[in-house]
C-alpha atoms as a PDB file:
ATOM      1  CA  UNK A   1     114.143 105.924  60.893  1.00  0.00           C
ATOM      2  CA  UNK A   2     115.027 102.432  62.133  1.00  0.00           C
ATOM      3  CA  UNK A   3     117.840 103.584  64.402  1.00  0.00           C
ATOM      4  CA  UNK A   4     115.446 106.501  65.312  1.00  0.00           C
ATOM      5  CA  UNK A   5     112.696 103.715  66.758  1.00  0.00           C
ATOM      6  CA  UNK A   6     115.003 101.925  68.017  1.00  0.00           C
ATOM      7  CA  UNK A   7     116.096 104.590  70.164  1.00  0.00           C
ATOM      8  CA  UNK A   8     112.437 106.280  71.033  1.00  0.00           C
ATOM      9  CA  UNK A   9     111.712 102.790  72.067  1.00  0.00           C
ATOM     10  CA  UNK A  10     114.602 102.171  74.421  1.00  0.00           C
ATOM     11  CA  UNK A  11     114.055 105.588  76.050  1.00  0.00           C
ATOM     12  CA  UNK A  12     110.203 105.249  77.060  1.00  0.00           C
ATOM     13  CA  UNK A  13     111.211 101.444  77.851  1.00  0.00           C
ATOM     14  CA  UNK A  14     113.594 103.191  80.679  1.00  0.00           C
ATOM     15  CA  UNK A  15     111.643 106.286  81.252  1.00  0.00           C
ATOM     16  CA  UNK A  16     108.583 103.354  82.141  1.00  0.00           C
ATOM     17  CA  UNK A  17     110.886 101.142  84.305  1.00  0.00           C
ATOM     18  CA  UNK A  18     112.123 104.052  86.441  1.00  0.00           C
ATOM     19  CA  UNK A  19     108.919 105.921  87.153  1.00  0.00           C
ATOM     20  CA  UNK A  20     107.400 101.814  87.692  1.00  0.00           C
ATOM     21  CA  UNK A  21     110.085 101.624  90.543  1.00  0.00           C
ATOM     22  CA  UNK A  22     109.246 105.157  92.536  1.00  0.00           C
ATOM     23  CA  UNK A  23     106.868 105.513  94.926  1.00  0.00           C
ATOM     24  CA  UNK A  24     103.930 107.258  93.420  1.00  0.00           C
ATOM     25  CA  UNK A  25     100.273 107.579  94.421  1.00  0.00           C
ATOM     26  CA  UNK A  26      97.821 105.928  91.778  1.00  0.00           C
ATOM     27  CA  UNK A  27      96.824 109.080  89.864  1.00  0.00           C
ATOM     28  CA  UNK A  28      94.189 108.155  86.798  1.00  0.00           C
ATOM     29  CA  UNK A  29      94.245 111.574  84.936  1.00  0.00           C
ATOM     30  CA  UNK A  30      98.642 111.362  84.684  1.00  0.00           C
ATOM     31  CA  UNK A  31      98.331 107.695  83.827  1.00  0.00           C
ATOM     32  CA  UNK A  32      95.706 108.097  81.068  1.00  0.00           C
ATOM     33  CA  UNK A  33      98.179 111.162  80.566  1.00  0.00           C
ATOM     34  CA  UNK A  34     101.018 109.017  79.559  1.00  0.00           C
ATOM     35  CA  UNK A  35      99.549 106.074  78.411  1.00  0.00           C
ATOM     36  CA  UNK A  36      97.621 108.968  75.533  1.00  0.00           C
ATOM     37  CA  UNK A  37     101.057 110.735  74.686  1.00  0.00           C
ATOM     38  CA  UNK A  38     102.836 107.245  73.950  1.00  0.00           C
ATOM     39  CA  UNK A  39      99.621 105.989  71.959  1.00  0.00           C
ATOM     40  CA  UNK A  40      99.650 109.028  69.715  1.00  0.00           C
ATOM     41  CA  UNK A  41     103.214 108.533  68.947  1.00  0.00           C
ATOM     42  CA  UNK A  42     103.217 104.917  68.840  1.00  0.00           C
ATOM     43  CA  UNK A  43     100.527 105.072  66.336  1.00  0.00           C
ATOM     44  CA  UNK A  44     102.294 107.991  64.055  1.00  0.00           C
ATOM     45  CA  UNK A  45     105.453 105.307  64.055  1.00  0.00           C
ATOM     46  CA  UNK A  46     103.015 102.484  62.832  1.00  0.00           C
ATOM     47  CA  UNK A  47     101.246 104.520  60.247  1.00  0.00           C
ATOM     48  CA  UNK A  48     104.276 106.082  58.852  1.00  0.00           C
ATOM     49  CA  UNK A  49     105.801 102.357  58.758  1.00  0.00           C
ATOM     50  CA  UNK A  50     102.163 100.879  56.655  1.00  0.00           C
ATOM     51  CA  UNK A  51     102.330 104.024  54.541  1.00  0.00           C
ATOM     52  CA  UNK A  52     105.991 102.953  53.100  1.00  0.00           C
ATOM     53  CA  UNK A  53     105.332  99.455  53.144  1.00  0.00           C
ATOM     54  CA  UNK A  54     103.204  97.196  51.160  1.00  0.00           C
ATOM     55  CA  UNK A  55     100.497  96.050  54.510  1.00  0.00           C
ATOM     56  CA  UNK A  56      99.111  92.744  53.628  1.00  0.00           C
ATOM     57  CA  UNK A  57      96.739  91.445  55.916  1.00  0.00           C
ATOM     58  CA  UNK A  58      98.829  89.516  57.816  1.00  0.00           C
ATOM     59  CA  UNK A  59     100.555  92.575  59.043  1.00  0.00           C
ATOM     60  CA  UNK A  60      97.502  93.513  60.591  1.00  0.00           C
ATOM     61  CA  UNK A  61      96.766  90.272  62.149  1.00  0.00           C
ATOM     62  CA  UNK A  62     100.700  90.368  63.347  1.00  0.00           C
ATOM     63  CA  UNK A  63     100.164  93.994  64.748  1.00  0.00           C
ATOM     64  CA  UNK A  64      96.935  92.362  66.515  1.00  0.00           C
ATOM     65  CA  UNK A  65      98.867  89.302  68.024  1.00  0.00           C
ATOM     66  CA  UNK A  66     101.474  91.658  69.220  1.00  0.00           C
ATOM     67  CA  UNK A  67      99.305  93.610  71.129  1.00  0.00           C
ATOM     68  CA  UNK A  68      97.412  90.881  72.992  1.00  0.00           C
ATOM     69  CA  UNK A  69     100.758  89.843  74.069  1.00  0.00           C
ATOM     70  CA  UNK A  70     101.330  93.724  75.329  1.00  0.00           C
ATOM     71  CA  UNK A  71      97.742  93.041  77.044  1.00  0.00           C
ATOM     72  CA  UNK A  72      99.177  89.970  78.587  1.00  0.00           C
ATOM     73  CA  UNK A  73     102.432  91.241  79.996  1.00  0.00           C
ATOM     74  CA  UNK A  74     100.448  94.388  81.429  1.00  0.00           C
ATOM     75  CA  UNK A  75      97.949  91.893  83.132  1.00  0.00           C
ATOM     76  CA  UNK A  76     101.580  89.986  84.419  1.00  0.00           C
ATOM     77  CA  UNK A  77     103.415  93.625  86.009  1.00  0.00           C
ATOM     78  CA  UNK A  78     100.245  94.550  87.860  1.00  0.00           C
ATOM     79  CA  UNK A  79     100.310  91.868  89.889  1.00  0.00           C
ATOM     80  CA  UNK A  80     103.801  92.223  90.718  1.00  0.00           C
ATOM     81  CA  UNK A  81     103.245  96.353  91.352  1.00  0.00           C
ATOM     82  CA  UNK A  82     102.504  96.757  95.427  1.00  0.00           C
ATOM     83  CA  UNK A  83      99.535  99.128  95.983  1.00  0.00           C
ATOM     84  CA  UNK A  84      98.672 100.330  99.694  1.00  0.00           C
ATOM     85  CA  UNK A  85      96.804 103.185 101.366  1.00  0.00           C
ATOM     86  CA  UNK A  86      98.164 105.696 103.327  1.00  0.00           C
ATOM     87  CA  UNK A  87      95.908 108.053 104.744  1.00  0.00           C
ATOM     88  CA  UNK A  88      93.267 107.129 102.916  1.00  0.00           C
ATOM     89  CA  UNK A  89      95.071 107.698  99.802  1.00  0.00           C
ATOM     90  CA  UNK A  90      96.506 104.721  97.004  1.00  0.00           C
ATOM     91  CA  UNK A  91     100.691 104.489  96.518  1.00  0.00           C
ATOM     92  CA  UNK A  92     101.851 101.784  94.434  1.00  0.00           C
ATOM     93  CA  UNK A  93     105.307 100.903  93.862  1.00  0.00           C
ATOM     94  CA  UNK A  94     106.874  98.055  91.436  1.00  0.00           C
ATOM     95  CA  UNK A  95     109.821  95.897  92.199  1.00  0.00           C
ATOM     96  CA  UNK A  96     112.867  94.014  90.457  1.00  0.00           C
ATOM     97  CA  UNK A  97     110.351  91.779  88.841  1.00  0.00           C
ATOM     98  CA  UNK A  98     108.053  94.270  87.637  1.00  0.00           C
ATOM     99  CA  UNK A  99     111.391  95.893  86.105  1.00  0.00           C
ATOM    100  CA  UNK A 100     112.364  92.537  84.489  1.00  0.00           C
ATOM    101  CA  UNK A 101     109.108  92.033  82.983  1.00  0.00           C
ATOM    102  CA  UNK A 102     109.135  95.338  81.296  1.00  0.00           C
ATOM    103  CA  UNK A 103     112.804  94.249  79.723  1.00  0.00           C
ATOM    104  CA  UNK A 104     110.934  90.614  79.160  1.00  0.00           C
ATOM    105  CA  UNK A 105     107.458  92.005  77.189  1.00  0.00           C
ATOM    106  CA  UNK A 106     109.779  94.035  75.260  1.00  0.00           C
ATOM    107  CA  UNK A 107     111.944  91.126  74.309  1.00  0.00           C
ATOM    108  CA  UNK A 108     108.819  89.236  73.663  1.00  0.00           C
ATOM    109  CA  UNK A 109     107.579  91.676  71.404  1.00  0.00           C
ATOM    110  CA  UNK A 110     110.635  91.561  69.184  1.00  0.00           C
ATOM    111  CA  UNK A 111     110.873  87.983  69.316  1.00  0.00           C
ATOM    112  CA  UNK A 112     107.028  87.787  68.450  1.00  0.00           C
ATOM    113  CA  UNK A 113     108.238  90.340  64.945  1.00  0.00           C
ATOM    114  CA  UNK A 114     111.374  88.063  64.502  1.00  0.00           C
ATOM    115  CA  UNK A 115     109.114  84.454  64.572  1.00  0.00           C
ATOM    116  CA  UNK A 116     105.568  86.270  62.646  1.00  0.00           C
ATOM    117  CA  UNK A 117     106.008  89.387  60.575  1.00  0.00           C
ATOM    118  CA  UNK A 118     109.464  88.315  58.970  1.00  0.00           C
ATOM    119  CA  UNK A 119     107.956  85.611  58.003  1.00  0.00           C
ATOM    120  CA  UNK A 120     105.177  87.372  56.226  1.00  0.00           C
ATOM    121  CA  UNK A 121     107.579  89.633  54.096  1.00  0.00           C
ATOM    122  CA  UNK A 122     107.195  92.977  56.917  1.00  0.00           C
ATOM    123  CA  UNK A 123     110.884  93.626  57.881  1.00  0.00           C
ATOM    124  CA  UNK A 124     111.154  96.405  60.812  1.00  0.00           C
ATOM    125  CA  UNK A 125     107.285  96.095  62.133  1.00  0.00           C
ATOM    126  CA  UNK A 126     108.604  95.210  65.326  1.00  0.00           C
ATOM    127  CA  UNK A 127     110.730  97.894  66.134  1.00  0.00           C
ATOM    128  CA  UNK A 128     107.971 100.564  64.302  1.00  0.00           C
ATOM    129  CA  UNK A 129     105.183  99.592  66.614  1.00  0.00           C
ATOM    130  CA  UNK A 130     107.607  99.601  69.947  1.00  0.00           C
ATOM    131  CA  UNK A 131     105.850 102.643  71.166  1.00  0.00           C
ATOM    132  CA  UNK A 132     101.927 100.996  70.202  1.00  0.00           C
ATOM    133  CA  UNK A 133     103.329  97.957  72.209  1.00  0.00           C
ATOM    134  CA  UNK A 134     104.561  99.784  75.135  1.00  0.00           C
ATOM    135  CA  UNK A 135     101.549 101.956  75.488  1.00  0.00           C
ATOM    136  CA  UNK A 136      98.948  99.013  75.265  1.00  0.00           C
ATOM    137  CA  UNK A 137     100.837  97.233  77.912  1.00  0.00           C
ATOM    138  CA  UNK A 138     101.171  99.974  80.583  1.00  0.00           C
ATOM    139  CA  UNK A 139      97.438 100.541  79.530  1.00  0.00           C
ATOM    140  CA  UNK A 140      96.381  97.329  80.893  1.00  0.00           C
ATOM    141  CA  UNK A 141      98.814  97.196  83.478  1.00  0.00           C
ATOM    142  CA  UNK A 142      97.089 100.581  84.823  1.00  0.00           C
ATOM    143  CA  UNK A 143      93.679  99.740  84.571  1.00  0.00           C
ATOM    144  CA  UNK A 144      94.350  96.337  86.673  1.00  0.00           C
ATOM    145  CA  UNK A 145      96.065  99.280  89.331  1.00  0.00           C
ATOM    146  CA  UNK A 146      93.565 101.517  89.593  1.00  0.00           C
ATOM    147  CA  UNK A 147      91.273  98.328  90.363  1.00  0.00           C
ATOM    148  CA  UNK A 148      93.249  97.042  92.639  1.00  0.00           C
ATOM    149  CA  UNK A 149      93.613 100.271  94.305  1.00  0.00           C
ATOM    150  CA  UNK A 150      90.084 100.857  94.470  1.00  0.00           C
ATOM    151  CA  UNK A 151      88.928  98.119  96.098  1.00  0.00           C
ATOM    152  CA  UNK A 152      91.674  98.921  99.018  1.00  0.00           C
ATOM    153  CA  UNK A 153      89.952 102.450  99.320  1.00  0.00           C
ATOM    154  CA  UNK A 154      86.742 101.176  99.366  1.00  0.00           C
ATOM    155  CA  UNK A 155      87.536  98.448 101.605  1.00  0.00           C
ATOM    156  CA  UNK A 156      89.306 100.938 103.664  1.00  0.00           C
ATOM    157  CA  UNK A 157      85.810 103.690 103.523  1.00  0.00           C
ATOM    158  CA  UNK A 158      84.129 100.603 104.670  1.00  0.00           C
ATOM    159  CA  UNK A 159      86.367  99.678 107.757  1.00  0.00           C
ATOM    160  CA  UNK A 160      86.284 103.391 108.526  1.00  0.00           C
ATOM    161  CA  UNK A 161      82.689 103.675 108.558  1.00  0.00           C
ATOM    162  CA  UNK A 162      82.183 100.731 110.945  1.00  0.00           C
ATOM    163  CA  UNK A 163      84.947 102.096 113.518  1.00  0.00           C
ATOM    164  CA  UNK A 164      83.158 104.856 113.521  1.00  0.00           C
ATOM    165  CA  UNK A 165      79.900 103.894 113.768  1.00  0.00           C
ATOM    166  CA  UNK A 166      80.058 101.089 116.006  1.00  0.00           C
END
């Protein structure tokens, strides 16, 4: 199942940077979409990992720490993600850095299994919570999106409204 992970996690990892790089308008109901599909799955990966493993409590508190660093690099890629209107309606588009922070959180996540859950005796919890991770981050990298986008709408109702009227 290791392989298999490893794999699943590499796959949404470039299924995330490619649709992060399109032009797309800032939909809610398909991000909550995804960001639900990959949370269901990451958490089957995680509980089928605790269920063969002895969890001590440090796992948990590892699992925790990893996602607060997800929560992090989300917070990090939405401010390099460009949102504009366009007829009233939000597009947002990421760039090469947005792209390299996806490959860096990633990274970061391993590294974070490597330095805290080897050491507490939890080989593989890394890899088996890839999905969790990944979902968490674009969570919080969507939410800051959908603020940021908006704002521009309402800012943009509001300019509207005083063209109009005045």
């Amino acid at each position: 199942m290791f392989i298999l992970d490893v794999i699943l996690g590499i796959a949404v990892l470039a299924l995330l940077i490619y649709r992060q790089l399109a032009v797309r308008p800032v939909n809610a109901s398909a991000a909550l979409r995804m960001i639900a599909i990959l949370l269901v799955i990451g958490l089957l990966q995680t509980y089928r990992f605790l269920s063969k493993t002895h969890a001590h409590p440090l796992t948990f508190a590892a699992i925790g720490g990893s996602l607060v660093l997800a929560a992090i690099f989300g917070a990090l890629r939405a401010s390099t993600v460009r949102v504009w209107l366009d007829e009233g309606k939000a597009w947002s588009q990421g760039n090469w850095l947005t792209a390299t922070l996806w490959i860096a959180s990633l990274a970061a996540h391993l590294g974070y299994d490597i330095l805290v859950a080897h050491g507490s005796g939890v080989r593989g919890l890394g890899v088996a919570t890839i999905v969790l991770y990944l979902a968490i981050s674009l969570g919080f990298q969507r939410v800051l999106v959908l603020q940021r986008a908006h704002h521009l709408q309402l800012a943009g109702s509001a300019a509207a409204g005083k063209t109009s009227s005045g």
